[in-house]
Structure formats: structure tokens, C-alpha cells
C-alpha atoms as a PDB file:
ATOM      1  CA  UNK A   1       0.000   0.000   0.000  1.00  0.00           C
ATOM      2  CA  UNK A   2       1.477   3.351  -0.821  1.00  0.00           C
ATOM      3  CA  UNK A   3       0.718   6.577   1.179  1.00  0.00           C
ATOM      4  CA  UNK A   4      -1.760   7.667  -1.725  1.00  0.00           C
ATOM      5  CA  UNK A   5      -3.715   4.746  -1.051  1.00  0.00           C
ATOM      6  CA  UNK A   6      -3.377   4.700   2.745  1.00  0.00           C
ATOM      7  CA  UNK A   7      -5.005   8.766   3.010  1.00  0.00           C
ATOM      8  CA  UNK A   8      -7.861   6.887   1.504  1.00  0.00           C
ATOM      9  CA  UNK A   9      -7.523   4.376   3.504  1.00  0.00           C
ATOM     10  CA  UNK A  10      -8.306   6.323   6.919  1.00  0.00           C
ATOM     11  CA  UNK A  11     -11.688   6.366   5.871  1.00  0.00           C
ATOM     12  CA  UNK A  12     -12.102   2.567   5.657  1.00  0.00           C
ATOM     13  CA  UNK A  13     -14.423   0.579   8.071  1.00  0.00           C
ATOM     14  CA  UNK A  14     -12.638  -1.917   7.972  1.00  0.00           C
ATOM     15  CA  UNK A  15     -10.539  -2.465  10.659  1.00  0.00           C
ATOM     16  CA  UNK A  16      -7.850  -4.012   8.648  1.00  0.00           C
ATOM     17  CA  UNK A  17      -7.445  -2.115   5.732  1.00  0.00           C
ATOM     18  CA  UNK A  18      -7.613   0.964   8.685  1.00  0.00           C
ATOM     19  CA  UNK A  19      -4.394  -0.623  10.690  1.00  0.00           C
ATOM     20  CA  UNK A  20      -2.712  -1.235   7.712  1.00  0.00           C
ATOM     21  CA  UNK A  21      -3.211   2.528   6.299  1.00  0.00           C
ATOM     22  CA  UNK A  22      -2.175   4.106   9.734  1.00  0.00           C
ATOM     23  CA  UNK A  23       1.134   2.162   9.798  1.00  0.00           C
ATOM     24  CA  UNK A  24       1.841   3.062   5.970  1.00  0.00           C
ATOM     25  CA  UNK A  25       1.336   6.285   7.231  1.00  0.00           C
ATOM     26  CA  UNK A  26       3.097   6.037  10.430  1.00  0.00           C
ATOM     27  CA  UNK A  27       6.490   4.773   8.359  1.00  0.00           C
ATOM     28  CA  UNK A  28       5.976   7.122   4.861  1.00  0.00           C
ATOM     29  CA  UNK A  29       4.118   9.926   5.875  1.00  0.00           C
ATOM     30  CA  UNK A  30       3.747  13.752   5.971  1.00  0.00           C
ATOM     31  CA  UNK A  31       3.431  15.897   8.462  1.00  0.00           C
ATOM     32  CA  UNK A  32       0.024  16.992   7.249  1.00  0.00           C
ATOM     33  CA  UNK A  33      -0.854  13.668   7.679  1.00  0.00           C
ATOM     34  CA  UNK A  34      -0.698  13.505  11.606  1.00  0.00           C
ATOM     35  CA  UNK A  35      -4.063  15.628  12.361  1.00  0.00           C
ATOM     36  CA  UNK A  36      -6.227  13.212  10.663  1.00  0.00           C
ATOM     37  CA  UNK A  37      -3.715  10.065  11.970  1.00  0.00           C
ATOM     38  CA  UNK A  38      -4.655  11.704  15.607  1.00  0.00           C
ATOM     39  CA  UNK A  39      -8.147  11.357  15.582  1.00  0.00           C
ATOM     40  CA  UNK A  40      -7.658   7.144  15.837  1.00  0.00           C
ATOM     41  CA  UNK A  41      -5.629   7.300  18.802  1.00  0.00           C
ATOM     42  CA  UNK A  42      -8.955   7.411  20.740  1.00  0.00           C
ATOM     43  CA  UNK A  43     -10.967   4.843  19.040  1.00  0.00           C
ATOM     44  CA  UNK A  44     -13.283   2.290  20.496  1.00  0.00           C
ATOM     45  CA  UNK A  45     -11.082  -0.298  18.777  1.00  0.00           C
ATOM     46  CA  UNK A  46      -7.996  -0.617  21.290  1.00  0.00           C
ATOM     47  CA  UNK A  47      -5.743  -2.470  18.392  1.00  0.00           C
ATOM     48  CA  UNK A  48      -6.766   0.779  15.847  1.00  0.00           C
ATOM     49  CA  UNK A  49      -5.774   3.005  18.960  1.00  0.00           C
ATOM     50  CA  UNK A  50      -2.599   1.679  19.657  1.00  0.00           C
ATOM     51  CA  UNK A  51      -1.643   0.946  15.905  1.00  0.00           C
ATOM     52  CA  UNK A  52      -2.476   5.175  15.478  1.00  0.00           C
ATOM     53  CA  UNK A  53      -0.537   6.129  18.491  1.00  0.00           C
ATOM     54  CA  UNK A  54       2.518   4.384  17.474  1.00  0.00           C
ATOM     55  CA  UNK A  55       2.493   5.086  13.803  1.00  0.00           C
ATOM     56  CA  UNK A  56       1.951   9.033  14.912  1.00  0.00           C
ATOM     57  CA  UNK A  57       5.140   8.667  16.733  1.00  0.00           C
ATOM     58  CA  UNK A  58       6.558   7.392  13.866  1.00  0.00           C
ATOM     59  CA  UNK A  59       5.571   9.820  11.459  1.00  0.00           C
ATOM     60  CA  UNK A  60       6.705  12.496  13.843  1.00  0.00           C
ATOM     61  CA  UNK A  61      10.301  10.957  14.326  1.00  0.00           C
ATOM     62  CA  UNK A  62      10.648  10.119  10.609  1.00  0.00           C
ATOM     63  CA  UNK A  63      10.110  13.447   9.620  1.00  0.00           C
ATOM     64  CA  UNK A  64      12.059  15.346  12.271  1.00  0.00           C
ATOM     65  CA  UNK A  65      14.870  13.453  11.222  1.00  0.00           C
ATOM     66  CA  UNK A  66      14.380  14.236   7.404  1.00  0.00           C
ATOM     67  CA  UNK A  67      13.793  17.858   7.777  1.00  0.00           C
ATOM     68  CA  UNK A  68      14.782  18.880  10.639  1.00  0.00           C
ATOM     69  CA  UNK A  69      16.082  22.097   9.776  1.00  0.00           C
ATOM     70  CA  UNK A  70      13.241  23.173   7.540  1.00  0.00           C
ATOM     71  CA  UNK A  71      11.053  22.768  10.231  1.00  0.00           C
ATOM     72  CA  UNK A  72      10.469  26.339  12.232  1.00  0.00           C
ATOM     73  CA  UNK A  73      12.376  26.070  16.241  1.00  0.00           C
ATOM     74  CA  UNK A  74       8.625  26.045  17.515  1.00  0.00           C
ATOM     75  CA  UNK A  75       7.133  23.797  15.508  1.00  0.00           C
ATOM     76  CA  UNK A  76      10.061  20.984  16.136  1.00  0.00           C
ATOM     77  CA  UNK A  77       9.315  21.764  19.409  1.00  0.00           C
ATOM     78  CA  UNK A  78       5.769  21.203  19.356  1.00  0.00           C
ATOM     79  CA  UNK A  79       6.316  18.310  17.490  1.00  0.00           C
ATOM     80  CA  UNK A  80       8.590  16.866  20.096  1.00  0.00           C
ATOM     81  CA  UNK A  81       6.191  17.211  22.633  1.00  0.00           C
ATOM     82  CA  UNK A  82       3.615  15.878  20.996  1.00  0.00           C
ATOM     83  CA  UNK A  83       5.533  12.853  20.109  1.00  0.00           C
ATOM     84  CA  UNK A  84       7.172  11.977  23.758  1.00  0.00           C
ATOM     85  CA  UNK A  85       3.224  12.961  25.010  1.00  0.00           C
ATOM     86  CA  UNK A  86       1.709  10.057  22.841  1.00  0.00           C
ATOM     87  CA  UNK A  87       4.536   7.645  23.245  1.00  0.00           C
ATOM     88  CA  UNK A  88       6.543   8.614  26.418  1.00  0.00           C
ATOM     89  CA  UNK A  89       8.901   5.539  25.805  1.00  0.00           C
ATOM     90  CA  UNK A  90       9.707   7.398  22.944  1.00  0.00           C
ATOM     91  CA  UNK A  91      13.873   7.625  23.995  1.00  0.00           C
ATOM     92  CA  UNK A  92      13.658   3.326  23.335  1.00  0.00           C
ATOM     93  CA  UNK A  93      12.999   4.485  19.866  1.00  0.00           C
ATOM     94  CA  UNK A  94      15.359   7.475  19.462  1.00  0.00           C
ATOM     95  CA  UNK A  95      17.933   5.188  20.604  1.00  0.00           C
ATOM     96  CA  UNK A  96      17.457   2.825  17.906  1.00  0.00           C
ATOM     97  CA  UNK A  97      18.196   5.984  15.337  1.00  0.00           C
ATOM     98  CA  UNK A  98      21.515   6.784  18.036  1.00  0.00           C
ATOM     99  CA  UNK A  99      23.290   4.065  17.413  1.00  0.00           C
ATOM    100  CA  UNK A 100      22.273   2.914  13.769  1.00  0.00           C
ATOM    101  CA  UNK A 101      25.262   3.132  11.313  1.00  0.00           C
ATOM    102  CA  UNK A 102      23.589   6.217   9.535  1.00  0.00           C
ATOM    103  CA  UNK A 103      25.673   8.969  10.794  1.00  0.00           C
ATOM    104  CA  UNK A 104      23.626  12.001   9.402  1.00  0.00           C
ATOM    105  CA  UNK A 105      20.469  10.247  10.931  1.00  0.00           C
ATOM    106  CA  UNK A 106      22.214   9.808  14.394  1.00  0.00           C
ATOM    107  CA  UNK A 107      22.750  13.665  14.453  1.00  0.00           C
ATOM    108  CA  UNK A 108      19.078  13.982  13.617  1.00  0.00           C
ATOM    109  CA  UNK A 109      18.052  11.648  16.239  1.00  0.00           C
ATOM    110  CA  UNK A 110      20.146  13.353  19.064  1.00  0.00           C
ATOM    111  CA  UNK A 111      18.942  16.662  17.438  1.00  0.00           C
ATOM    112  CA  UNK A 112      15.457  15.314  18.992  1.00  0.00           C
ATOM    113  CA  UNK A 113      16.354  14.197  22.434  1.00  0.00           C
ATOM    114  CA  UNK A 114      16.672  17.949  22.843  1.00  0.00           C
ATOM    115  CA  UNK A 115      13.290  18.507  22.211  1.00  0.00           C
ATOM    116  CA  UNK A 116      12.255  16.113  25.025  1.00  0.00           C
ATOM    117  CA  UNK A 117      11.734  16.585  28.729  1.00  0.00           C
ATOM    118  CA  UNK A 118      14.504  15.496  30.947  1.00  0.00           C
ATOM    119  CA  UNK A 119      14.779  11.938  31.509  1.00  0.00           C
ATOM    120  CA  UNK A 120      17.596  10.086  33.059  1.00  0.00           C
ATOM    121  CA  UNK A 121      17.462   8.019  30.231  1.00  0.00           C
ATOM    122  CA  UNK A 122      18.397  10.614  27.952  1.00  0.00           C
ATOM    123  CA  UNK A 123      21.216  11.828  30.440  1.00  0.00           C
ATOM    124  CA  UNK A 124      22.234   8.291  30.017  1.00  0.00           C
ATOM    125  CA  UNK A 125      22.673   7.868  26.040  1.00  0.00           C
ATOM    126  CA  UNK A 126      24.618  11.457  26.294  1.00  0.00           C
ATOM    127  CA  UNK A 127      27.153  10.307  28.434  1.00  0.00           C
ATOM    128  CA  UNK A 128      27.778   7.160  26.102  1.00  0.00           C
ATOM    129  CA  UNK A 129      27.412   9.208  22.849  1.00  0.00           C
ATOM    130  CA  UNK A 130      30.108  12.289  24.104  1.00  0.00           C
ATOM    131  CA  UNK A 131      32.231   9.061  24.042  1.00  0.00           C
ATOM    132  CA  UNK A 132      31.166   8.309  20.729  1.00  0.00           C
ATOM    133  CA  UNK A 133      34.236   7.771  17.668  1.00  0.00           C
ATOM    134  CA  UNK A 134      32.258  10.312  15.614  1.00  0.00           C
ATOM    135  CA  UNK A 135      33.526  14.003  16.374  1.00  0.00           C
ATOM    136  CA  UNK A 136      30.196  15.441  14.963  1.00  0.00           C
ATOM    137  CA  UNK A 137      28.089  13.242  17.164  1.00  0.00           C
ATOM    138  CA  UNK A 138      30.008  13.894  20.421  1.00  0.00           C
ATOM    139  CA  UNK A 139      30.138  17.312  19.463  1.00  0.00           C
ATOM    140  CA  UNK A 140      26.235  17.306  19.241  1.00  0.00           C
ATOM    141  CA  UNK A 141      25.712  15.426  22.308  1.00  0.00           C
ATOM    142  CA  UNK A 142      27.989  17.490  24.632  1.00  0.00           C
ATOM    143  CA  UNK A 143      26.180  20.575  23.172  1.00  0.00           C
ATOM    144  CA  UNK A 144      22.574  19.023  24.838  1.00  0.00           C
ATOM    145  CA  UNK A 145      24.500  18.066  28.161  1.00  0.00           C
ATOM    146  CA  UNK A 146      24.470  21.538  29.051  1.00  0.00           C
ATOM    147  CA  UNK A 147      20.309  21.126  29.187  1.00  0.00           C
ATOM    148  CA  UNK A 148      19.717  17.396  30.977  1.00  0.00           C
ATOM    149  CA  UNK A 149      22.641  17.547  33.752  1.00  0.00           C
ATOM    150  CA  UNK A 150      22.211  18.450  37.103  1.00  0.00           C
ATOM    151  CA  UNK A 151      25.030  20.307  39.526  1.00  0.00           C
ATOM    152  CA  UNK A 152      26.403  17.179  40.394  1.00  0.00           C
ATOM    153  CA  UNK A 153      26.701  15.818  36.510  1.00  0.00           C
ATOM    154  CA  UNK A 154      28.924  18.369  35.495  1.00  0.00           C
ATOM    155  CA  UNK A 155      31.962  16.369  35.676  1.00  0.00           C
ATOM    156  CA  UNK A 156      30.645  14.468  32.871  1.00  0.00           C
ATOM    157  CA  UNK A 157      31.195  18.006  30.831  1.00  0.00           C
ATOM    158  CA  UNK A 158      34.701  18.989  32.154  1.00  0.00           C
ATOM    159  CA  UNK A 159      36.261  16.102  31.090  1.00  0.00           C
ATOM    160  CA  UNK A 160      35.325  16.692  26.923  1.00  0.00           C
ATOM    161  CA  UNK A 161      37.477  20.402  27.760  1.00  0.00           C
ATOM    162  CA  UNK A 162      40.797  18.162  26.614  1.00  0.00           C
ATOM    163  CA  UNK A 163      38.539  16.613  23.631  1.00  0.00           C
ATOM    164  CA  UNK A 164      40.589  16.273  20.225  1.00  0.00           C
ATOM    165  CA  UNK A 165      38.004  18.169  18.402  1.00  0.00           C
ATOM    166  CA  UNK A 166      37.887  21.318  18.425  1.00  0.00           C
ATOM    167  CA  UNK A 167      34.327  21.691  18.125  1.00  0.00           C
ATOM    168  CA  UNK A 168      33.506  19.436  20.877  1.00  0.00           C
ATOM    169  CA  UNK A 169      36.151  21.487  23.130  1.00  0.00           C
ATOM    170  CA  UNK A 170      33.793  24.623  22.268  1.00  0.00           C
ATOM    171  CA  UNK A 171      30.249  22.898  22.803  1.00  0.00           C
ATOM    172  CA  UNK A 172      31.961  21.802  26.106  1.00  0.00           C
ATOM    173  CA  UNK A 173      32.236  25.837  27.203  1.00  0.00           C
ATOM    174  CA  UNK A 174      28.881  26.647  25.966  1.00  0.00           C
ATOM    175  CA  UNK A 175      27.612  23.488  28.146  1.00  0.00           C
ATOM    176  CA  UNK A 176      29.339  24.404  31.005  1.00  0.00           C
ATOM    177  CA  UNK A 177      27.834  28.103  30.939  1.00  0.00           C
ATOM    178  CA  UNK A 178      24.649  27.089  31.155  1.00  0.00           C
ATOM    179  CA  UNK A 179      24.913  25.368  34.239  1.00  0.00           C
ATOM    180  CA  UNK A 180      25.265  28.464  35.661  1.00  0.00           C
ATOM    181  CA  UNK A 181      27.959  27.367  38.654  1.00  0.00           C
ATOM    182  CA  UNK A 182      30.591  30.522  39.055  1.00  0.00           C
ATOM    183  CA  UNK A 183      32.754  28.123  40.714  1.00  0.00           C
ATOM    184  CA  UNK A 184      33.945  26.920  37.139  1.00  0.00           C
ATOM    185  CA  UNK A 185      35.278  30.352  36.457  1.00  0.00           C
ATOM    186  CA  UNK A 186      38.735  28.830  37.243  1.00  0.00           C
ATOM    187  CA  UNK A 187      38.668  26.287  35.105  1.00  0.00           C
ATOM    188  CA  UNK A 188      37.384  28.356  32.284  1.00  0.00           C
ATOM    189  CA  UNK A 189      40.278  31.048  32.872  1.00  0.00           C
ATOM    190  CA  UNK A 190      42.726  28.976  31.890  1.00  0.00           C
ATOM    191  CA  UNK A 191      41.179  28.267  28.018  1.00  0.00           C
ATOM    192  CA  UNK A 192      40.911  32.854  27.927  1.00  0.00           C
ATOM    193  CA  UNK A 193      44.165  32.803  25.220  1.00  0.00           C
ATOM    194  CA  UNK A 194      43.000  29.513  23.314  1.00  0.00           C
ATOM    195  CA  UNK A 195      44.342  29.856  19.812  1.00  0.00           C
ATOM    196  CA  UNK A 196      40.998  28.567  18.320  1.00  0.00           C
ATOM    197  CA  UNK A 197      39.077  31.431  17.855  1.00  0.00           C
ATOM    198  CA  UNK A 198      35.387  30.087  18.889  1.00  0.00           C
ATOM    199  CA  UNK A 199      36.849  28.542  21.747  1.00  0.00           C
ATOM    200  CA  UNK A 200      38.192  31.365  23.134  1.00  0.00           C
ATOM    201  CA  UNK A 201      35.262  33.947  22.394  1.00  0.00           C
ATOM    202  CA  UNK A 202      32.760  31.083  24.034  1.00  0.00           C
ATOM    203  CA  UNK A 203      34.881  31.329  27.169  1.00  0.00           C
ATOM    204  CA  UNK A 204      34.984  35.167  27.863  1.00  0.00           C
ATOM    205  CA  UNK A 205      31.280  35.068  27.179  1.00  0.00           C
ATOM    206  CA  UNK A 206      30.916  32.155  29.405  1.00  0.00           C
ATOM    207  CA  UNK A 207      33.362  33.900  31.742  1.00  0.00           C
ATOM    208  CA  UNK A 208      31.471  36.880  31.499  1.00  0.00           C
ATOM    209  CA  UNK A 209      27.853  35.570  32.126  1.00  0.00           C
ATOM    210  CA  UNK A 210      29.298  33.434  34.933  1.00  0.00           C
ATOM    211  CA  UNK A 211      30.329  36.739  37.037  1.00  0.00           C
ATOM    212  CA  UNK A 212      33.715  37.269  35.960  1.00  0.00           C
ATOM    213  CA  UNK A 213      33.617  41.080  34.596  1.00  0.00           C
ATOM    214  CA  UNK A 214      37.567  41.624  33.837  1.00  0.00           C
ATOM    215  CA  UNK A 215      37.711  40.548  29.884  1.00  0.00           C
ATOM    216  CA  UNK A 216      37.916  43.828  27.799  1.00  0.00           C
ATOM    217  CA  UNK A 217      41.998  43.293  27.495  1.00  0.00           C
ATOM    218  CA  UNK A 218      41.464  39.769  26.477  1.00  0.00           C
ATOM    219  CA  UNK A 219      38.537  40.355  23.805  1.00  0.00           C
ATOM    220  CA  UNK A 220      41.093  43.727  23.152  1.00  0.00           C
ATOM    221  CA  UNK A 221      43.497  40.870  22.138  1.00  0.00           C
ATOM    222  CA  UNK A 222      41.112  39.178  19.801  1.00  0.00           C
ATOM    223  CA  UNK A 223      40.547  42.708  17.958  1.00  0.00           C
ATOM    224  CA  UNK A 224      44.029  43.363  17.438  1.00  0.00           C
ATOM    225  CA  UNK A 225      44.891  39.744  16.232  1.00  0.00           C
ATOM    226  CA  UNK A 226      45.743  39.540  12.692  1.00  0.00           C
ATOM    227  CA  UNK A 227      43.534  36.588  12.019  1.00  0.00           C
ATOM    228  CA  UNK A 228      39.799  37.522  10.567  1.00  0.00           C
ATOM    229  CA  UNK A 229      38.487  34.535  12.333  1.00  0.00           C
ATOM    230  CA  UNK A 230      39.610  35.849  15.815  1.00  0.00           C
ATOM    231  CA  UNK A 231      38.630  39.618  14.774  1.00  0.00           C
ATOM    232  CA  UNK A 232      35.201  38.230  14.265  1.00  0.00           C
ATOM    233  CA  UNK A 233      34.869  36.021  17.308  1.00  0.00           C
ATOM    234  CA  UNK A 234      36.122  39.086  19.142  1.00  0.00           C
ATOM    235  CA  UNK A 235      33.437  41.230  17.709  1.00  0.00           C
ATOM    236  CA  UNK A 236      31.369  38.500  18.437  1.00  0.00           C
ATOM    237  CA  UNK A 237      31.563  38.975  22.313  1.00  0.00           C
ATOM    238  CA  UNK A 238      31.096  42.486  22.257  1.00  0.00           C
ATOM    239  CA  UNK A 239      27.556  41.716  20.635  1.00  0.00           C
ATOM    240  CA  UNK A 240      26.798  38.742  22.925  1.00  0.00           C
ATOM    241  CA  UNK A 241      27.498  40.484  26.309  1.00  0.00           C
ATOM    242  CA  UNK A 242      27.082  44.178  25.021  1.00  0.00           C
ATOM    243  CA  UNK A 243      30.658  45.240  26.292  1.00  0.00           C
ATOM    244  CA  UNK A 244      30.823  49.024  26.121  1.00  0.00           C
ATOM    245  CA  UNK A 245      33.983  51.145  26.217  1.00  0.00           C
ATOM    246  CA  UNK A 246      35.269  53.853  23.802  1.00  0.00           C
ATOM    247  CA  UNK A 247      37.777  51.929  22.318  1.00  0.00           C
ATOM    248  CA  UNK A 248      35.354  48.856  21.446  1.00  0.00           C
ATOM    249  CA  UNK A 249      33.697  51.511  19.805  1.00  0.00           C
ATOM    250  CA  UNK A 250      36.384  53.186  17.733  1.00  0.00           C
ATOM    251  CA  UNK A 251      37.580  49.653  16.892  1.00  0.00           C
ATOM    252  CA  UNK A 252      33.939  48.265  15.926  1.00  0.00           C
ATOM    253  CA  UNK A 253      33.656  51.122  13.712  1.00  0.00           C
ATOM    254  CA  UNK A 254      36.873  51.113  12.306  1.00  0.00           C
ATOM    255  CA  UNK A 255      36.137  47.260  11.414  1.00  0.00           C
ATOM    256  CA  UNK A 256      33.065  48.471   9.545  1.00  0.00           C
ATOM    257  CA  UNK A 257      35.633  49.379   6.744  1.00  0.00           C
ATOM    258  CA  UNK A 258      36.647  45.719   6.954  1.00  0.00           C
ATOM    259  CA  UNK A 259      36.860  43.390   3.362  1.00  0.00           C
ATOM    260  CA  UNK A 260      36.012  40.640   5.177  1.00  0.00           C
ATOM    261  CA  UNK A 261      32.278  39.864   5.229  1.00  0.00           C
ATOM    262  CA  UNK A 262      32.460  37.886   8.717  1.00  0.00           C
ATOM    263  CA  UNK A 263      34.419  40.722  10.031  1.00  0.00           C
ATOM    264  CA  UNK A 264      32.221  43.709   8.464  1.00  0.00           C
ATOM    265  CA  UNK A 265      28.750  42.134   9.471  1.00  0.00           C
ATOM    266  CA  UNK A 266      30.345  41.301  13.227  1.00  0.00           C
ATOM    267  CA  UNK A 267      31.542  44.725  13.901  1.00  0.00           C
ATOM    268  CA  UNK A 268      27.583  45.944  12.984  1.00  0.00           C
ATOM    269  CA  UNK A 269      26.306  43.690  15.351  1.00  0.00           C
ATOM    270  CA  UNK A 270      29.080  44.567  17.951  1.00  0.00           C
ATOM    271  CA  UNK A 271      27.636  48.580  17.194  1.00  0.00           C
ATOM    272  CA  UNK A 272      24.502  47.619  17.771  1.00  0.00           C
ATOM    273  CA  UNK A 273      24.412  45.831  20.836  1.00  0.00           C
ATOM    274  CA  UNK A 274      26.660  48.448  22.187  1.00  0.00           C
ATOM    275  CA  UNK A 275      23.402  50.846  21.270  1.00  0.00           C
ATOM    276  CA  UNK A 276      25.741  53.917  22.479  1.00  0.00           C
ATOM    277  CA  UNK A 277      25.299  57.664  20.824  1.00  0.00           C
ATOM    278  CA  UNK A 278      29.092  56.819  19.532  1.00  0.00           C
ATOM    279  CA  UNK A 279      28.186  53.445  17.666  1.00  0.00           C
ATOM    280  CA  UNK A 280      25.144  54.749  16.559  1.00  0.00           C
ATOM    281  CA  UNK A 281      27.278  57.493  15.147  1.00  0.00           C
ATOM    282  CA  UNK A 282      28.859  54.946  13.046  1.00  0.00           C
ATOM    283  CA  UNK A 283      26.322  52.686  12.122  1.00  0.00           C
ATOM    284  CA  UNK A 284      24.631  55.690  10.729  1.00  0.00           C
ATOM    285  CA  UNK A 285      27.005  58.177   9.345  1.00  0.00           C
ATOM    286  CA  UNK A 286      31.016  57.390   8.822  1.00  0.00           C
ATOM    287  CA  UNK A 287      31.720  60.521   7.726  1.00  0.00           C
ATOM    288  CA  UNK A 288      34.296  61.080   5.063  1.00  0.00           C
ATOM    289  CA  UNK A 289      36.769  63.008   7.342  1.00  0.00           C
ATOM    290  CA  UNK A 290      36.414  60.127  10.142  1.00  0.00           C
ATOM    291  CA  UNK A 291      36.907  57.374   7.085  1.00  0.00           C
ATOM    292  CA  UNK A 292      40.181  59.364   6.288  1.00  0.00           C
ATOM    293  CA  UNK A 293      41.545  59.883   9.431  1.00  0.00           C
ATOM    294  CA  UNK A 294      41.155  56.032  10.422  1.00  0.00           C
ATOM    295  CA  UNK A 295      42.600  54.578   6.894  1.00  0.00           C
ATOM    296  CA  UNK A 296      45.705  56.840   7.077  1.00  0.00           C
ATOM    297  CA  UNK A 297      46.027  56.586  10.881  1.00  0.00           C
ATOM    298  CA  UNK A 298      44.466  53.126  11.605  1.00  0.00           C
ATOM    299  CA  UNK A 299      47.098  52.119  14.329  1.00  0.00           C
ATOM    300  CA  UNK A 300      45.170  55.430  16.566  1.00  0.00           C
ATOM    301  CA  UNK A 301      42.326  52.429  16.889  1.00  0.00           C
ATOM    302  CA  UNK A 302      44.039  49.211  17.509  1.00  0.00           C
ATOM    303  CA  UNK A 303      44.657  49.296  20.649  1.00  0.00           C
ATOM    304  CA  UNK A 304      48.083  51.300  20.707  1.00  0.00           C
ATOM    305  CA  UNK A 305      48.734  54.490  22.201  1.00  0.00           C
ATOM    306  CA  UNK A 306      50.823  57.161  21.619  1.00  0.00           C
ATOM    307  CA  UNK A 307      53.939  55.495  23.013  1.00  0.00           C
ATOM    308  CA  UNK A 308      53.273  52.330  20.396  1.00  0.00           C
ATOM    309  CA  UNK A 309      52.322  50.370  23.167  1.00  0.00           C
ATOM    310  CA  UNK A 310      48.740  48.302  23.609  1.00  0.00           C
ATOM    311  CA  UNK A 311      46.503  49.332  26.434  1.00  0.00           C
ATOM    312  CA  UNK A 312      46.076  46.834  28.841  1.00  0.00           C
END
């Protein structure tokens, strides 16, 4: 039976043919599908019941994993709850998808878990899959730990800050943020002069939002570096924790002049969330004698002063 034939189906007495069309459904379907699917989930027949509460499930998972990022943040998030509300040993069939040998469909499936309440369960396939010999996987799963672990998981986290992968080593930070303990500041301090760029600008956010104030000479470091990647990521900060001082400003505009698109659309953002007179002032009119003076002079906003030496 194709899915066609099993929309027809749905109107079928008989009990059968009904089954059968709600399971096509449940495996093939779309999501437009699911509101008529729903309405069997309460019928007098238990078997019809159960078959349209699991195939719903289905249809939900299966497409979540397809198009995951087509779908809208709140609507995957409806979606999820809907799912783990019909069938709330849902994570028994996640956890099929986790460890399948489809890697794009495992990052789908643990995409999902985070759309589910906590459950020790889930806290349980994280701390296998940050283990996992896929860097994209653990990557993705230490990024969720940050949601389902408690004040007395987070040891779990601190051990993926030594992680090969770069990536992992950064989703680690941004996990460790959001647990919200200041007594990791430490810890954190000592990644503040990583050389990978996203690394270090999660940290002095992380740093920042944790308590510890004292990072303009360190995100003053990322500005001045000659790498784009750690301009941006310095710009970056600025914009996340709306860091405002005069020389942010100067430099955020003077970046605005920038040939690199990453740099160029950071240092707007950076003006923005500064949302001072002076950055307005740039965002809205550079003037041609302030363009001048900063292309002929731009050492004046790089952090030097007049003795050639960087503040800070």
C-alpha cells in the first residue's frame, strides 16, 4: 500500500485495511498527515488506537529526522512534545536511530532528544554518545549536556574540555555556561588565550555571564589579532554580552571598513548591541573626514597608544 492509497484508507471501516493505512502512514508519511492520523488514537477499537498512536510517533520521528532544519524552532518543538506525550517511551525508539550506522540520521536523532523533557534516560545515552568515535556526534551530544545535567553531573562536561576536536572542546564551554555554577570560572580562565578562535570567544562570554567582569583586554586581544576569524569572534563577544567602552567603539567602527564579510557584518552587530550615541554614530554616518583619518592613521584604533604600546 502506498501513502496515496493509505489517506484513503483512513476512511475505511474496515478495521484491517484501517491498521494497515495508519502504519503506511506512520512509516511514509507527511506531516500533514498527523491531524487526521490523531483522531484514531482514541478509538473504540484498542488495536486501531494503539496501531495510530505508534504510527503518529513514527511519522513524527521520521520526519524530524528528514527535515529537521526546515522545520520552524517552535514547531520541532511542538512536534517533540507531541511525540514523547503520545509515546513517552519514545527515547527506546530514538535510541534505535543513536546508534544505527547512519551517521547524518544519528545527528538527527540526538537533534530530537533535545526537544524532550529530561529523563535520566536521555542523560544516560549522552554520556555514552560524548564518548562516541564520531567528532560530529560527540560534538552534538555534549552541546545538549548543558540542558539534561544536574550540579552534580557536570563532571561528565569537564572532562570533553581536553577533547581532540575542536568543536567538541567549544560545545563543552557553551555546556558548562549554562549550568550556571561561578565556581567553574577557574577552570574556564585557563582556556581565555586559546588559539581557536570560537573557543576562546565562548569562554569570555561564558566567563562573562558566569560573574567574571575583567575581559575587555582579552577580547582587546582578539581585535588586534591579525587573524579575521579571531577579529570576528572578538566582535562576536562584544555583541553577545554588550561590552561598552570607547575603544570597542572606535575599533567596531573602524572594522566596519573591513573586506572581510564575517568581520564587516560582526563589527555591525558589535555597534549595535553596544546601542551607544558613539556606535550609533557609526552605524549611521562614517563621515568622510572620520573614514580618512582612520585609513591613514588606523594604528590610533588598535589598541596602541601614543607610546606604540597596547593598552592593557
Amino acid at each position: 500500500m502506498n501513502e496515496d492509497a493509505a489517506r484513503k484508507g483512513l476512511d475505511s471501516t474496515d478495521i484491517g485495511a484501517l491498521i494497515q493505512s495508519l502504519e503506511t502512514l506512520g512509516n511514509g508519511g507527511k506531516l500533514t498527515d498527523l491531524q487526521p492520523m490523531l483522531v484514531f488514537a482514541k478509538h473504540a477499537d484498542p488495536r486501531v488506537c494503539k496501531t495510530a498512536i505508534l504510527a503518529c510517533s513514527n511519522l513524527i520521528r521520521n520526519n524530524l529526522i528528514s527535515h529537521f532544519h526546515e522545520l520552524a524552532p517552535a514547531v520541532r518543538q511542538k512536534l517533540g512534545t507531541v511525540m514523547e506525550t503520545l509515546v513517552p517511551q519514545v527515547i527506546d525508539e530514538i535510541a534505535k536511530d543513536l546508534f544505527c550506522t547512519d551517521d547524518p540520521r544519528r545527528i538527527r536523532a540526538l537533534q530530537i532528544l533535545g526537544l524532550l523533557k529530561k529523563n535520566p534516560k536521555i542523560l544516560e545515552l549522552l554520556g555514552k554518545l560524548v564518548q562516541d568515535r564520531d567528532e560530529k556526534v560527540r560534538a552534538t551530544a555534549v552541546s545538549l549536556l548543558g540542558k539534561f545535567v544536574g550540579p552534580n553531573d557536570q563532571e561528565m562536561i569537564m572532562s570533553l574540555l581536553s577533547d581532540k576536536d575542536k568543536r567538541v572542546r567549544a560545545n563543552t564551554v557553551e555546556a558548562l555556561e549554562r549550568l550556571g555554577n561561578k565556581r567553574l570560572v577557574p577552570i574556564l580562565l585557563r582556556f581565555r588565550k586559546d588559539p581557536i578562535n570560537r573557543i576562546r570567544g565562548n569562554v569570555l562570554k561564558a566567563l562573562y555571564n558566569l560573574g567574571y567582569k575583567d575581559i575587555e583586554a582579552d577580547v582587546l586581544d582578539m581585535l588586534n589579532n591579525p587573524d579575521n576569524f579571531m577579529k570576528a569572534s572578538g566582535l562576536w563577544v562584544i555583541a553577545q554580552v554588550k561590552l561598552q567602552a570607547s575603544k570597542f567603539e572606535d575599533l567596531s567602527g573602524f572594522y566596519l571598513l573591513s573586506d572581510n564579510e564575517m568581520v564587516y557584518i560582526n563589527s555591525k552587530k558589535a555597534l549595535i548591541a553596544m546601542d551607544t550615541p558613539r556606535a550609533k554614530g557609526f552605524l549611521k554616518h562614517l563621515d568622510s573626514e572620520t573614514i580618512e583619518k582612520m585609513t591613514s592613521s588606523p594604528s590610533l584604533l588598535l589598541g596602541k597608544e601614543k607610546g606604540g604600546q597596547r593598552p592593557g
